[in-house]
Protein backbone atom coordinates (compact mmCIF):
# COMPACT_ATOMS: atom_id res chain seq x y z
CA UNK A 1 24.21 89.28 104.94
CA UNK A 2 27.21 86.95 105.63
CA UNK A 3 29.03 85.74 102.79
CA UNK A 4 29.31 81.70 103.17
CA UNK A 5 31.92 80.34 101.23
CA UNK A 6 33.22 77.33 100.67
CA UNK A 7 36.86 75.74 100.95
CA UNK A 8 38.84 72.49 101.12
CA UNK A 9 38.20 70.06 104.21
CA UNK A 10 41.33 69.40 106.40
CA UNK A 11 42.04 66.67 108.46
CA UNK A 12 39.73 66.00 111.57
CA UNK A 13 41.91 64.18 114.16
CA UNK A 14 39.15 63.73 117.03
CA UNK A 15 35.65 62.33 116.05
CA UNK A 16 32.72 61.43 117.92
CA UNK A 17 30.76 58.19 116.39
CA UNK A 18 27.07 58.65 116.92
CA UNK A 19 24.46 55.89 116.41
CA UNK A 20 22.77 55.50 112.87
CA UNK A 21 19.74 57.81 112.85
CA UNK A 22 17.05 56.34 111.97
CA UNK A 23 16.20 52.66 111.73
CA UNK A 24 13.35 53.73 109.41
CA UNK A 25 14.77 56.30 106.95
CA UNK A 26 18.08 56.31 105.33
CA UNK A 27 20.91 55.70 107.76
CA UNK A 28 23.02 58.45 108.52
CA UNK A 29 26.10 57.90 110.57
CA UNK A 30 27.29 60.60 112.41
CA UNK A 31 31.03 61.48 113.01
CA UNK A 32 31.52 64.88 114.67
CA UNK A 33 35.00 66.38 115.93
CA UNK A 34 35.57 68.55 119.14
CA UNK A 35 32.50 70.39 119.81
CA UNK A 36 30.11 71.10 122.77
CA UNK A 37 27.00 68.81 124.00
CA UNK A 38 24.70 71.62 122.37
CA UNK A 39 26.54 71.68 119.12
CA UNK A 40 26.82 68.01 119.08
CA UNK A 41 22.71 68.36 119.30
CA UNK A 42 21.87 70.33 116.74
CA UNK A 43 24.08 68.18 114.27
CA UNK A 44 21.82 65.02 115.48
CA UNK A 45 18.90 67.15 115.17
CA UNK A 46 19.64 68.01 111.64
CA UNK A 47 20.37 63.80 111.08
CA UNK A 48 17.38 62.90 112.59
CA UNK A 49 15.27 65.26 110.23
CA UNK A 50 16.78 64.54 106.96
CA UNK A 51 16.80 60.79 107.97
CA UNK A 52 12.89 61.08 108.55
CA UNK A 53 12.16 63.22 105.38
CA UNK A 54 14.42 60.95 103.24
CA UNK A 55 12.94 57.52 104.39
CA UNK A 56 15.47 54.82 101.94
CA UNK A 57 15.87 54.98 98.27
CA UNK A 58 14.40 54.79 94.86
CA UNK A 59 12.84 51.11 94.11
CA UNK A 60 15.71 49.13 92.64
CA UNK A 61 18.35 50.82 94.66
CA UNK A 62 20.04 48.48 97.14
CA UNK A 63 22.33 50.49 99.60
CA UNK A 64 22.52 48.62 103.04
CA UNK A 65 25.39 51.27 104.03
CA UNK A 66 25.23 54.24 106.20
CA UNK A 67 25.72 57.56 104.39
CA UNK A 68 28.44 59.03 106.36
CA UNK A 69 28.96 62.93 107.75
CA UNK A 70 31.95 64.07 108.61
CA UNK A 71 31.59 67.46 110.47
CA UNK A 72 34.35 69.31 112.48
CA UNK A 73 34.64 72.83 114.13
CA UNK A 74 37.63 74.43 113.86
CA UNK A 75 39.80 77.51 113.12
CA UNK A 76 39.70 78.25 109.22
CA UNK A 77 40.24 81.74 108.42
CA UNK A 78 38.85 84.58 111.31
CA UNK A 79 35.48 86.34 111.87
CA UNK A 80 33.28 86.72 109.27
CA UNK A 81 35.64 84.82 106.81
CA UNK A 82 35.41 81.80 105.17
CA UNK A 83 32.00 80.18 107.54
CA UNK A 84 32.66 76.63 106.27
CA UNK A 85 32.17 73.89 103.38
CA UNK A 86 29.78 71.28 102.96
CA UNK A 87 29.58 68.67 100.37
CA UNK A 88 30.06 64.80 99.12
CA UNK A 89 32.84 63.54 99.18
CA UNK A 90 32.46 59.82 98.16
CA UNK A 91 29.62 59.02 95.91
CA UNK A 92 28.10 55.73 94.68
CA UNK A 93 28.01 56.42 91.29
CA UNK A 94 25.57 54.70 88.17
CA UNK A 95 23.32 52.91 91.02
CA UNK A 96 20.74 52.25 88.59
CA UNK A 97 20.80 55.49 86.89
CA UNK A 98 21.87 57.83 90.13
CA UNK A 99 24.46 59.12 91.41
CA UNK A 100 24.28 59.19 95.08
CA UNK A 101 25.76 60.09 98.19
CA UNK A 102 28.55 57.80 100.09
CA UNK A 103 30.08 59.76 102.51
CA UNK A 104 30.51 64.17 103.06
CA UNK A 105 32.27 66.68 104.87
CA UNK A 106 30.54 69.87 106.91
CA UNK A 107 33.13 71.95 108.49
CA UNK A 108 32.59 75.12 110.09
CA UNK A 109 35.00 78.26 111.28
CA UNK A 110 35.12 78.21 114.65
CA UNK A 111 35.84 81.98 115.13
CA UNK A 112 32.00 82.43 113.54
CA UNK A 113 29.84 79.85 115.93
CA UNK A 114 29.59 82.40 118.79
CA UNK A 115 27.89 85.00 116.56
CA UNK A 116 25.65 81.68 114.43
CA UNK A 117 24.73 80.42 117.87
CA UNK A 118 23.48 83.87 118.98
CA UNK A 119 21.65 84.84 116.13
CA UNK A 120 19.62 81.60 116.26
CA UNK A 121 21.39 80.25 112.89
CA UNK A 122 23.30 77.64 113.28
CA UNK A 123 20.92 74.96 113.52
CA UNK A 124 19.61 76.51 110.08
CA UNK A 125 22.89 76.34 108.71
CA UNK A 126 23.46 72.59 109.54
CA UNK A 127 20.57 71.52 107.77
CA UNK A 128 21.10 73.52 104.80
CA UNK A 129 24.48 71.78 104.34
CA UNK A 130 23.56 68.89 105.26
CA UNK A 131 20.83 68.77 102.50
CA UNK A 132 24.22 69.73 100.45
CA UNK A 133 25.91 66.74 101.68
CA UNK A 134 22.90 64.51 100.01
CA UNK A 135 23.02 66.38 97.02
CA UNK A 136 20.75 68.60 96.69
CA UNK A 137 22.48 70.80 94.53
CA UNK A 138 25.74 69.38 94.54
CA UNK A 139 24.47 66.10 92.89
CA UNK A 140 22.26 67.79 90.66
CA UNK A 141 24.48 67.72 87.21
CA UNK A 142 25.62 64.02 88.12
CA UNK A 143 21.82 62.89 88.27
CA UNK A 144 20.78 65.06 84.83
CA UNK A 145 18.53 67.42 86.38
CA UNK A 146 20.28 70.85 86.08
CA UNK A 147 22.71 71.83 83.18
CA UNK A 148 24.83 74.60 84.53
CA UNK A 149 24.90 77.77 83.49
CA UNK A 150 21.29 77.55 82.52
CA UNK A 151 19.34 78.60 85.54
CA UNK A 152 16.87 75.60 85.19
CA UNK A 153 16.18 72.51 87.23
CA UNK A 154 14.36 69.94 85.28
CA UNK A 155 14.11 66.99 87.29
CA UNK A 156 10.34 65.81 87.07
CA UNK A 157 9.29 65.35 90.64
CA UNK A 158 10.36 68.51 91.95
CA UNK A 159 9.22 70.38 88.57
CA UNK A 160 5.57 68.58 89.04
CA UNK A 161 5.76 70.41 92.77
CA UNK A 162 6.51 73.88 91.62
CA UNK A 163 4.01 73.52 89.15
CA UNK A 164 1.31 72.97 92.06
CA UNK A 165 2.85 74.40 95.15
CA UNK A 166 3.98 78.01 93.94
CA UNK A 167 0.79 78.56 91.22
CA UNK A 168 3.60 77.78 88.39
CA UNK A 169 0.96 76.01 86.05
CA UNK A 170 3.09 76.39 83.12
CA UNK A 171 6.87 75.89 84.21
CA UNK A 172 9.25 73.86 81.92
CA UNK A 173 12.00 74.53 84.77
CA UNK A 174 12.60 75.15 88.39
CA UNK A 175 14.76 78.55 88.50
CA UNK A 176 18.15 77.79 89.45
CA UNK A 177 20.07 80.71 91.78
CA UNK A 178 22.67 82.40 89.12
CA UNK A 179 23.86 84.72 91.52
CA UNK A 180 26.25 84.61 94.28
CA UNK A 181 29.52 83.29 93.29
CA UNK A 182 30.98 79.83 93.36
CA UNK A 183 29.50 77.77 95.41
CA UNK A 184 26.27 79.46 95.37
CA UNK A 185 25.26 79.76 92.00
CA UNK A 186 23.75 76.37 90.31
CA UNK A 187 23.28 74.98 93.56
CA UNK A 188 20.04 76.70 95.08
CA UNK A 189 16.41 77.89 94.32
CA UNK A 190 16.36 81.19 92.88
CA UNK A 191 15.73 84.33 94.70
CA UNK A 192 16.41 88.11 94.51
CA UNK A 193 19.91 88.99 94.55
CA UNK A 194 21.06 88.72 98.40
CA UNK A 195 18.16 87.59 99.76
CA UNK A 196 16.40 91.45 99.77
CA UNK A 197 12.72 91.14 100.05
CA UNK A 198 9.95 88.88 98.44
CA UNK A 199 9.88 87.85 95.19
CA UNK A 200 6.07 87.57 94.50
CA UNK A 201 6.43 83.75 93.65
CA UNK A 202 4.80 82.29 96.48
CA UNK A 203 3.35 78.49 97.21
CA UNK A 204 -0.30 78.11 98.48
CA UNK A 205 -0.07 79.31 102.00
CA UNK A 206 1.22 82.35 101.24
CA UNK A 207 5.18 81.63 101.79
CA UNK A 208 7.61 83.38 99.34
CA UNK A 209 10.39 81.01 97.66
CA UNK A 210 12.96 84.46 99.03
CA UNK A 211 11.76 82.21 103.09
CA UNK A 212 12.61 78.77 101.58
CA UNK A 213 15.44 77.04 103.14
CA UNK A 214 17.51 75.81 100.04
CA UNK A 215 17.36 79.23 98.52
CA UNK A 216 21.06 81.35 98.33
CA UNK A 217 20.06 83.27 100.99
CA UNK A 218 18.54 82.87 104.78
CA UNK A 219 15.47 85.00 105.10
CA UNK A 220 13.13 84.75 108.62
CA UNK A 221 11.59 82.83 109.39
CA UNK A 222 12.47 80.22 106.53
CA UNK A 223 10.17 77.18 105.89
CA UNK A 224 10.78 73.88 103.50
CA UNK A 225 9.53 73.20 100.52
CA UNK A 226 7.72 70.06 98.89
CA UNK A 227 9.56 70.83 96.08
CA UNK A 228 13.14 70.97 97.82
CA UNK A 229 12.08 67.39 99.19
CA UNK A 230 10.73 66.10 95.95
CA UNK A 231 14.19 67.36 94.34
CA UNK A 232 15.51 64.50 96.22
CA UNK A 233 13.43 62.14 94.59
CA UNK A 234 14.81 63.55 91.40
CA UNK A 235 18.26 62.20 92.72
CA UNK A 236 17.59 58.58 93.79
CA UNK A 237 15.74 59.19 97.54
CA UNK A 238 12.22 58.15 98.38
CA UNK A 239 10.42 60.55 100.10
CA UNK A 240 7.70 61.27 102.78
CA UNK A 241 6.93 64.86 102.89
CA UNK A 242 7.84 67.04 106.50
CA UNK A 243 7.51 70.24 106.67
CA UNK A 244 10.21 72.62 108.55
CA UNK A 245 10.34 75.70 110.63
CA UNK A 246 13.67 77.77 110.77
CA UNK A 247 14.82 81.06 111.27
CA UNK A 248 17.96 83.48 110.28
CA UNK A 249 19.19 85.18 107.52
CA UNK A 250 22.68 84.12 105.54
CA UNK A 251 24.23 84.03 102.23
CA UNK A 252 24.85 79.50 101.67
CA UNK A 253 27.20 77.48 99.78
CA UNK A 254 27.75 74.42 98.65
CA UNK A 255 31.02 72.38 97.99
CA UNK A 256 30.63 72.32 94.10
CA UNK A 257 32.07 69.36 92.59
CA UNK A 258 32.30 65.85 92.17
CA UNK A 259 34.09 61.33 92.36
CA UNK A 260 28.11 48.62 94.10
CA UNK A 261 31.17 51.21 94.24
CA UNK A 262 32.40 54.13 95.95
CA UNK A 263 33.96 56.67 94.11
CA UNK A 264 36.24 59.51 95.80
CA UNK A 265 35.46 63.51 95.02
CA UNK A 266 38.10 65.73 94.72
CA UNK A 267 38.22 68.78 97.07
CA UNK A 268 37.94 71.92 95.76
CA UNK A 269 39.00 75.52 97.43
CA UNK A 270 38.34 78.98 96.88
């Protein structure tokens, strides 16, 4: 298990502009600092994925705007450290009832890529961050669907899923990860404590919540939920369902916090 913490963004100087991904889903503009062709990749990978799962917004929401990602590589704190942070930082906030993302920051240590890269998780990482960076979990308190502290998500779309997907017939709530520390805690699905071993909860073809993606901790191989995507219907997104293939195992964060009109979020450090 790597600890994955999260800390305050600082200045990128160099960025690399990508196109909008995709024409059909919700834009996405890419702006990535210093970083090799491969890296670069995996970032538009992660883009085009989210931007195909999350295809525009709720009916009644009129953003013409591309959400934009700021993501940078670069020295934090040393090996096995402080990994990154990943989180809005502008929001559009009351559209219609939701509170939704404007522009976000994913920064990662560059003294940990080497050892991410090799163990076949950095691709996972990015798009666990980047689902941050939309809100998922990070957007969740603004949008009314999580009180924290309690350990229950109760936005209706995603709570209709669990009901169906993991045999949870009776569910008032989607369990909410209590565990972990800042930055982890409130902001994922539930799972044993560290990620060790399966949990019994599992959806209908036989996949324990401990392999899903947006859980606290990386198991392999790691899938995606519907409920993880219908969360994001929850928050203002419409949806087409995707599933996901991944692989790794790591201990995630989010950048807790929050700030038409944009509004700015304050940083916050650990």
């Amino acid at each position: 298990m790597i600890p994955f913490m999260h800390q305050a963004r600082a200045c990128i100087l160099l960025f690399l502009s990508l196109a909008t991904l995709p024409a059909h889903g919700i834009m996405i503009d890419l702006r990535l600092g210093d970083m090799s062709g491969s890296q670069q990749n995996s970032f538009v990978q992660a883009a085009d994925y989210w931007g195909n799962v999350l295809i525009g917004y709720r009916s009644n929401i009129v953003i013409t705007d591309p959400i934009i990602i700021n993501a940078d590589i670069e020295y934090i704190d040393g090996v096995n450290g402080v990994l990154g942070s990943a989180g809005p930082t502008w929001i559009y906030s009351d559209v219609n009832g939701f509170t939704l993302t404007a522009e976000g920051d994913m920064r990662f240590d560059s003294s940990d890529i080497a050892s991410l890269e090799s163990n076949n998780m950095f691709d996972d990482v990015i798009l666990h961050e980047m689902a941050h960076v939309l809100g998922l979990g990070t957007l969740w308190q603004a949008n009314n669907v999580y009180v924290p502290g309690s350990g229950q998500y109760t936005g209706a779309y995603a709570l209709a899923q669990w009901q169906i997907e993991f045999n949870q017939p009776g569910a008032t709530f989607v369990p909410v990860e209590l565990d972990g520390g800042q930055g982890t805690a409130g902001g994922h699905w539930n799972e044993n404590l560290g990620g060790g071993g399966a949990t019994g909860i599992v959806d209908l073809n036989g996949n324990d919540i401990a392999f899903e993606l947006m859980t606290g901790w990386l198991n392999s191989p790691s899938y995606i939920s519907d409920t993880t995507l219908m969360s994001f219907a929850d928050i203002g997104y419409q949806v087409a369902p995707i599933p996901l293939p991944a692989a790794g195992y790591l201990l995630f964060s989010a950048l807790a916090g929050l700030s038409i009109f944009k509004k700015r979020l304050p940083h916050h450090s650990e």
